[in-house]
N, C-alpha and C. Protein backbone atom coordinates (compact mmCIF):
# COMPACT_ATOMS: atom_id res chain seq x y z
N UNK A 1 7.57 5.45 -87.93
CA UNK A 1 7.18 4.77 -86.72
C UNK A 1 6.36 3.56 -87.10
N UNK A 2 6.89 2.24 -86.49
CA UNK A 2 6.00 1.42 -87.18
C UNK A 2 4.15 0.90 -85.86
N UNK A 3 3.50 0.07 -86.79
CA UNK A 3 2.03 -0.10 -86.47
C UNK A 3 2.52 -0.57 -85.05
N UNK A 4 3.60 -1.44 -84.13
CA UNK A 4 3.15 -1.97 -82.93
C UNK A 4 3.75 -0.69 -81.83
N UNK A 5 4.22 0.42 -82.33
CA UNK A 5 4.22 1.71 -81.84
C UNK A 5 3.09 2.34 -81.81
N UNK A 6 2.78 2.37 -82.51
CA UNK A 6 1.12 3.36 -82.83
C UNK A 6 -0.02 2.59 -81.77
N UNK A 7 0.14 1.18 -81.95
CA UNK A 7 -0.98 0.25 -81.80
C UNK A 7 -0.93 0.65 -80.08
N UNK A 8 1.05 0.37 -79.56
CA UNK A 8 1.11 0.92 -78.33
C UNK A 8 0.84 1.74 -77.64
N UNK A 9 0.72 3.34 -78.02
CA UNK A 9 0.31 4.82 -78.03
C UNK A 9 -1.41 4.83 -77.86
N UNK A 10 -1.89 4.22 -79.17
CA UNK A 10 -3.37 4.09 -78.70
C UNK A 10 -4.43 3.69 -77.63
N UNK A 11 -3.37 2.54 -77.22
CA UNK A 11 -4.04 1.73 -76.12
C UNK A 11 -3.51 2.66 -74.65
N UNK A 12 -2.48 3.48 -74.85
CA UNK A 12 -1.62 4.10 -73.29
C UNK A 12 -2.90 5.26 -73.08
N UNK A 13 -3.14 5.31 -71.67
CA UNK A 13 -3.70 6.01 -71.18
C UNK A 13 -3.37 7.49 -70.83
N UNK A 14 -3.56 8.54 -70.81
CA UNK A 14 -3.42 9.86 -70.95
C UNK A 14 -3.40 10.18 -69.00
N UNK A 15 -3.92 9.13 -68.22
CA UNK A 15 -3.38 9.41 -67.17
C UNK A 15 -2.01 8.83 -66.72
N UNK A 16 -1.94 7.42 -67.67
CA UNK A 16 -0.07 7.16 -66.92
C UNK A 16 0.40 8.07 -67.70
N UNK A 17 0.74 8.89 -68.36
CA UNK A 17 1.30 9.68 -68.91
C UNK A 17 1.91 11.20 -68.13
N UNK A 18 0.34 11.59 -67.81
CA UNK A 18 0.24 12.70 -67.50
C UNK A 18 1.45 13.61 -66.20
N UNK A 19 1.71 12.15 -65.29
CA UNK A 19 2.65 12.54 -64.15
C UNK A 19 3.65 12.67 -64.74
N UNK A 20 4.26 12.21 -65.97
CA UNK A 20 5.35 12.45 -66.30
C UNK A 20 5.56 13.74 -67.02
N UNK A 21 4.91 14.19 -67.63
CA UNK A 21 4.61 15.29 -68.17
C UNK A 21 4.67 16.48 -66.74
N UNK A 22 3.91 16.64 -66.10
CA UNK A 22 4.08 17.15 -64.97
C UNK A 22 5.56 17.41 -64.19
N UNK A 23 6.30 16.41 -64.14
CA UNK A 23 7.06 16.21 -63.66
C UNK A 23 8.33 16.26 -64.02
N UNK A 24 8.31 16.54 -65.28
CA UNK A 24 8.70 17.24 -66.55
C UNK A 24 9.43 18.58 -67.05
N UNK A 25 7.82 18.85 -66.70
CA UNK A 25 8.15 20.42 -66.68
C UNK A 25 8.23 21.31 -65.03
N UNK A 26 7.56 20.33 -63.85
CA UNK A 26 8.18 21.07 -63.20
C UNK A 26 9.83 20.99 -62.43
N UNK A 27 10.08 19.64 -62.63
CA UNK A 27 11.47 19.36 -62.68
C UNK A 27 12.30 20.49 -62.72
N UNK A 28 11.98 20.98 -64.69
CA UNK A 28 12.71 22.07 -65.38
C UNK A 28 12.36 23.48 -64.80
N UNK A 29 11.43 23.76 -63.60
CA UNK A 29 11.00 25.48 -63.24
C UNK A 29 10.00 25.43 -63.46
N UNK A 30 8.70 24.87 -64.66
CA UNK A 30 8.09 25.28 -65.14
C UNK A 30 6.59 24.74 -63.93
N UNK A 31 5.62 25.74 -64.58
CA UNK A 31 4.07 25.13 -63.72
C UNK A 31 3.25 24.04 -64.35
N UNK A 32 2.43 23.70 -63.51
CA UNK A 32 1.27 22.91 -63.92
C UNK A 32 0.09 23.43 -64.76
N UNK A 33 0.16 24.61 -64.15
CA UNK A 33 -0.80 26.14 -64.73
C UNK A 33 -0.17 25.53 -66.54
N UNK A 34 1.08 25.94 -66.60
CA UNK A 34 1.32 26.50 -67.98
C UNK A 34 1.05 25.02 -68.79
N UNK A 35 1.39 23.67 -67.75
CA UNK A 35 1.43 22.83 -68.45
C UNK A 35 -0.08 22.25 -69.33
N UNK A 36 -1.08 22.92 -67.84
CA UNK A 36 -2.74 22.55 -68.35
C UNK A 36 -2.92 23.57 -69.20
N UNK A 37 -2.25 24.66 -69.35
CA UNK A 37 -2.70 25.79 -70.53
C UNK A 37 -2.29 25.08 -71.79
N UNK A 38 -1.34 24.58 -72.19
CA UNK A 38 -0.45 23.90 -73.24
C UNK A 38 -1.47 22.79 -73.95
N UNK A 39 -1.93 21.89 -72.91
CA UNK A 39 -2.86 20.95 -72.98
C UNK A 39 -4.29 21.28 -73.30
N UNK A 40 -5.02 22.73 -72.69
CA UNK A 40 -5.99 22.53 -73.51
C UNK A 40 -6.11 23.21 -75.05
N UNK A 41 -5.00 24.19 -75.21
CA UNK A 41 -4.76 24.80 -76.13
C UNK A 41 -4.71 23.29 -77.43
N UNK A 42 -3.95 22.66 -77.21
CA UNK A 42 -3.32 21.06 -77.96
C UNK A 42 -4.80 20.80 -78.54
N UNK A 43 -4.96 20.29 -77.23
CA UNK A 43 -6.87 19.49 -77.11
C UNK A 43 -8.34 20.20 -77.64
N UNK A 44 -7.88 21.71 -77.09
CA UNK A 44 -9.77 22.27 -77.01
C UNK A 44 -10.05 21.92 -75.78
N UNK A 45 -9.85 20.91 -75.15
CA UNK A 45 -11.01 20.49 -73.81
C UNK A 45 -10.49 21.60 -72.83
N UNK A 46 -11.53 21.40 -71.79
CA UNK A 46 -11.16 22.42 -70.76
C UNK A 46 -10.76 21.69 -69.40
N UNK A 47 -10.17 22.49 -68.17
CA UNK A 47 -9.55 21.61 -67.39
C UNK A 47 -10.24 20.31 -67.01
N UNK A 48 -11.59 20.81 -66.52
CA UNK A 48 -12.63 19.92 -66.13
C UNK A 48 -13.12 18.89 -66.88
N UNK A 49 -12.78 18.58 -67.93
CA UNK A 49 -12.90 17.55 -69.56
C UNK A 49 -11.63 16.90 -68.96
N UNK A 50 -9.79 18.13 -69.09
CA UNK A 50 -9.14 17.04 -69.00
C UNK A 50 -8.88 16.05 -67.61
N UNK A 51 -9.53 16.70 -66.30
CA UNK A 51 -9.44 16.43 -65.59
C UNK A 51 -10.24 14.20 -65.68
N UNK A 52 -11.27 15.03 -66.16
CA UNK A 52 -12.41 13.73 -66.43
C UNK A 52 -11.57 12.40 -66.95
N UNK A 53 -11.17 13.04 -68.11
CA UNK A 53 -10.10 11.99 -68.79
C UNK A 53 -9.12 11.47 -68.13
N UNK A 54 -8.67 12.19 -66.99
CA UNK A 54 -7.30 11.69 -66.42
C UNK A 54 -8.30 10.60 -65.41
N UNK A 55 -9.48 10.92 -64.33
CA UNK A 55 -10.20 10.36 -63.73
C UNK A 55 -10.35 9.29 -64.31
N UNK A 56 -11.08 8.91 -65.95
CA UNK A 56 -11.85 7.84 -66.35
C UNK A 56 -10.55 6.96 -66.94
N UNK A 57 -9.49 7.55 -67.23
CA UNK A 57 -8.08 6.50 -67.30
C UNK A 57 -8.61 6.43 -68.79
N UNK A 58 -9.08 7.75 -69.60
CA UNK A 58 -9.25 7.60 -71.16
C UNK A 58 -7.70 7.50 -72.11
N UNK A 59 -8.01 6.31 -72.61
CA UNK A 59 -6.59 6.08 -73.73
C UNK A 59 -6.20 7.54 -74.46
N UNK A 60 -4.86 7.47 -74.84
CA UNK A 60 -4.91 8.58 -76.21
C UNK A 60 -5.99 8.87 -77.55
N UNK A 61 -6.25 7.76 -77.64
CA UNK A 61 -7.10 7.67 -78.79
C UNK A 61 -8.62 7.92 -77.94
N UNK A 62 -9.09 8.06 -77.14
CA UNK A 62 -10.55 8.21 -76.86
C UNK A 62 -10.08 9.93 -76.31
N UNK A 63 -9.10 10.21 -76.29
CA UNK A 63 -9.14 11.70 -75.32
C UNK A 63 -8.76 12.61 -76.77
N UNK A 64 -8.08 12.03 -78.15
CA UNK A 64 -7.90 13.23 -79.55
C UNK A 64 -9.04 12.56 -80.22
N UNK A 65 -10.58 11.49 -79.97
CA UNK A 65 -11.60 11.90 -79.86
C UNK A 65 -12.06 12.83 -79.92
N UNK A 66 -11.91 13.15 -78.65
CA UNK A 66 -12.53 14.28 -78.08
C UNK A 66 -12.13 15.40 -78.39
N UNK A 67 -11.12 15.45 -78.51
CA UNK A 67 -10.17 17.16 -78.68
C UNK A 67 -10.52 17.38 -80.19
N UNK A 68 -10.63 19.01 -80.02
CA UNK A 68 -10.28 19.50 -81.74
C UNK A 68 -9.21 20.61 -81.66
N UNK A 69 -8.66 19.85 -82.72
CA UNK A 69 -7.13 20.27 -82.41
C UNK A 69 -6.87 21.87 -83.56
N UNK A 70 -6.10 22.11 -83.01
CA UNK A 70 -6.26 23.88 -83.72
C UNK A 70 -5.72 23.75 -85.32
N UNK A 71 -5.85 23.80 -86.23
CA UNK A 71 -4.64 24.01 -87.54
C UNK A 71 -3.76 24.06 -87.12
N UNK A 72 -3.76 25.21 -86.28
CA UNK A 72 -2.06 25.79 -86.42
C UNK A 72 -1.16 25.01 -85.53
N UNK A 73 -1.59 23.94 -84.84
CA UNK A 73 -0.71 22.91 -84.32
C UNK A 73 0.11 21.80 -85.39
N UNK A 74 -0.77 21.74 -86.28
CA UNK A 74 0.22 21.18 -87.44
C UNK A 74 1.25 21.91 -88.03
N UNK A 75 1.38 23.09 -87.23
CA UNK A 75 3.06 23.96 -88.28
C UNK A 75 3.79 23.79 -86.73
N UNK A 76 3.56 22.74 -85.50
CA UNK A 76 4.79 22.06 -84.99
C UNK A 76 5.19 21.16 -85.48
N UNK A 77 6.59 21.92 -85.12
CA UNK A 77 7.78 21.21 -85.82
C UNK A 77 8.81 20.68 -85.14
N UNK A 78 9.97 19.95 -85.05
CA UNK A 78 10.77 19.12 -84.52
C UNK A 78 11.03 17.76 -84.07
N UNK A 79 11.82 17.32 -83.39
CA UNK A 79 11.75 15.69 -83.12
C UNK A 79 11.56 15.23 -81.62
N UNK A 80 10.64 14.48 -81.71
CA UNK A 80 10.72 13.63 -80.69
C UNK A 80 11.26 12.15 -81.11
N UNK A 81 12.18 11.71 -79.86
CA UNK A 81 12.93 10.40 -80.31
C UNK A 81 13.57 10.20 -81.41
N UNK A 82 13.95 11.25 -82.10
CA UNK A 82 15.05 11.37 -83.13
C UNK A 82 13.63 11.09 -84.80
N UNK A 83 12.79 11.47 -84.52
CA UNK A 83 11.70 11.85 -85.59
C UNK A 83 10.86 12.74 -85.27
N UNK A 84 11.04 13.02 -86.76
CA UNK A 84 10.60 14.85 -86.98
C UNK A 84 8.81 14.72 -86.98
N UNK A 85 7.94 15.37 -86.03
CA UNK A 85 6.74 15.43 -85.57
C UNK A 85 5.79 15.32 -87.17
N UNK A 86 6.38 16.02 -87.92
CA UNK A 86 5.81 16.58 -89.29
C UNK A 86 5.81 15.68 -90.35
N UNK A 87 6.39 14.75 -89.75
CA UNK A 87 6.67 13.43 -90.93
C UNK A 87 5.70 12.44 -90.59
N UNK A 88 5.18 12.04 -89.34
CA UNK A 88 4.53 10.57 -88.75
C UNK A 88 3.04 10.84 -89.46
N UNK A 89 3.21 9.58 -89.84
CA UNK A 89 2.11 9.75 -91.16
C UNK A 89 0.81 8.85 -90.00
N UNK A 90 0.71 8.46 -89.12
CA UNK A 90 -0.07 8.11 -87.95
C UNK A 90 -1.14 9.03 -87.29
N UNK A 91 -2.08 9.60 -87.67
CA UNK A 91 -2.35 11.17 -87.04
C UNK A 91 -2.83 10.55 -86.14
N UNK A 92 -3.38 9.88 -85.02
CA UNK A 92 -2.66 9.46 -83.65
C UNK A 92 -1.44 9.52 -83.20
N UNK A 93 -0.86 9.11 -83.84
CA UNK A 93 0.34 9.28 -83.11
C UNK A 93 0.81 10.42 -83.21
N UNK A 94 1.02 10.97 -84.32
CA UNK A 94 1.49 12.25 -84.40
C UNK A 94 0.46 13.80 -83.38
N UNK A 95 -0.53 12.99 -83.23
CA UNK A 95 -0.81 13.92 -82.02
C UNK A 95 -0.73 13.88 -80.82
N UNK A 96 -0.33 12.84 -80.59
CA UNK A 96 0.19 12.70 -79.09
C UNK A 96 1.77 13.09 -79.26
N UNK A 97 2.46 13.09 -79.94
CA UNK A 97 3.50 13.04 -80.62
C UNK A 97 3.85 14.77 -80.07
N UNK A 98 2.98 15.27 -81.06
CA UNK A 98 2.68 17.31 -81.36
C UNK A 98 2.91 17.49 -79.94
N UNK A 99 2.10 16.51 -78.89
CA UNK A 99 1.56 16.76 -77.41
C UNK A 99 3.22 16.79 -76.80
N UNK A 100 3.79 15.48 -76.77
CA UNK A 100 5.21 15.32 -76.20
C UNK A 100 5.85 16.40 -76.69
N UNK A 101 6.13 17.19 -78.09
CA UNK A 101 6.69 18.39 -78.42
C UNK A 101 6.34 19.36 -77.49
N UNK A 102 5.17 20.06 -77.53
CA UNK A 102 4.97 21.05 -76.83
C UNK A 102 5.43 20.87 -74.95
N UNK A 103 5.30 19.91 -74.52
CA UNK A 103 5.69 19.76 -73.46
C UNK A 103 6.86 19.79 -73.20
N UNK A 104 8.00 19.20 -74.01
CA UNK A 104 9.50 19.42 -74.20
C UNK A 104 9.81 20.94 -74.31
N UNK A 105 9.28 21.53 -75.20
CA UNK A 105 9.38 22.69 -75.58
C UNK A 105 9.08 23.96 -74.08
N UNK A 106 8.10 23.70 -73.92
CA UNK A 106 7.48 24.36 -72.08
C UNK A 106 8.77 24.06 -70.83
N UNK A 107 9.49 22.73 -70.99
CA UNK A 107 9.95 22.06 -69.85
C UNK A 107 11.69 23.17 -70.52
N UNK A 108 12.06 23.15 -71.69
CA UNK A 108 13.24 23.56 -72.29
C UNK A 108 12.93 25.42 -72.00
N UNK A 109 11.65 25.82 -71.70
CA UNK A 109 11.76 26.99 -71.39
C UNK A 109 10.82 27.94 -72.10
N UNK A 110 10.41 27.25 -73.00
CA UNK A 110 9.61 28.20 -74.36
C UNK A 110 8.36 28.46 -73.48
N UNK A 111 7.84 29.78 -73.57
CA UNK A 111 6.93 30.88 -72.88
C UNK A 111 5.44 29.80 -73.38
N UNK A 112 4.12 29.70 -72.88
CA UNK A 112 3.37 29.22 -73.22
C UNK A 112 2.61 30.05 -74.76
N UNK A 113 2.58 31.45 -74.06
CA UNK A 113 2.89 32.15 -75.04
C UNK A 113 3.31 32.33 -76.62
N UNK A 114 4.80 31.84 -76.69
CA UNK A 114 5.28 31.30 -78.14
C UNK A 114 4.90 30.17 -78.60
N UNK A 115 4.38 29.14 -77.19
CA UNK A 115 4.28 27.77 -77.59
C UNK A 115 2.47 27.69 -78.50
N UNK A 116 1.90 28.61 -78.03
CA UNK A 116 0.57 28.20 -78.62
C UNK A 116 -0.07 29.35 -79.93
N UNK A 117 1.08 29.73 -80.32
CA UNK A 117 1.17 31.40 -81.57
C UNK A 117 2.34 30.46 -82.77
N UNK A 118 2.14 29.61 -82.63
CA UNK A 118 3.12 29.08 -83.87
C UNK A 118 2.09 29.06 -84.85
């Protein structure tokens, strides 16, 4: 992925985002419940943190700030946009990146459950 991708990602806000994500997974069946479970599991923050963030219009990069992200989110695996999550040598990006995975993954059906025990 090159720097005016990354540079792009950093500056995008985690609230234009967020409706799509939403909309996403409930499109596909899925809840909002499972989607904010997914999210703070990703993050650490709690609803009321991510809520804040969506309020204050915090970029990607000021909201994985904030988050501490679990280990075991680095053994997700697969592609978004035809690149493999595990390769983007960007750890911004690749965590917003991890983020678009798990949400694909929730919206395709995967239990929140399996999604946060990898």
């Amino acid at each position: 992925m090159g720097t005016n991708q990354d540079e792009k990602i950093e500056k995008m806000t985690f609230a234009s985002v967020f409706p799509h994500y939403q909309n996403k997974v409930e499109r596909k069946g899925q809840s909002l419940e499972d989607l904010n479970l997914i999210i703070q599991w990703l993050t650490g923050l709690n609803q009321n943190q991510l809520n804040d963030c969506i309020g204050q219009k915090l970029t990607f990069k000021e909201l994985f700030e904030m988050a501490s992200i679990p280990s075991s989110a680095f053994n997700i695996k697969g592609s978004i946009c035809g690149i493999k999550v595990q390769e983007i040598s960007n750890p911004l990006t690749q965590k917003v990146r991890f983020l678009d995975k798990i949400v694909d993954d929730l919206a395709k059906g995967k239990s929140v459950e399996k999604i946060i025990s990898i």
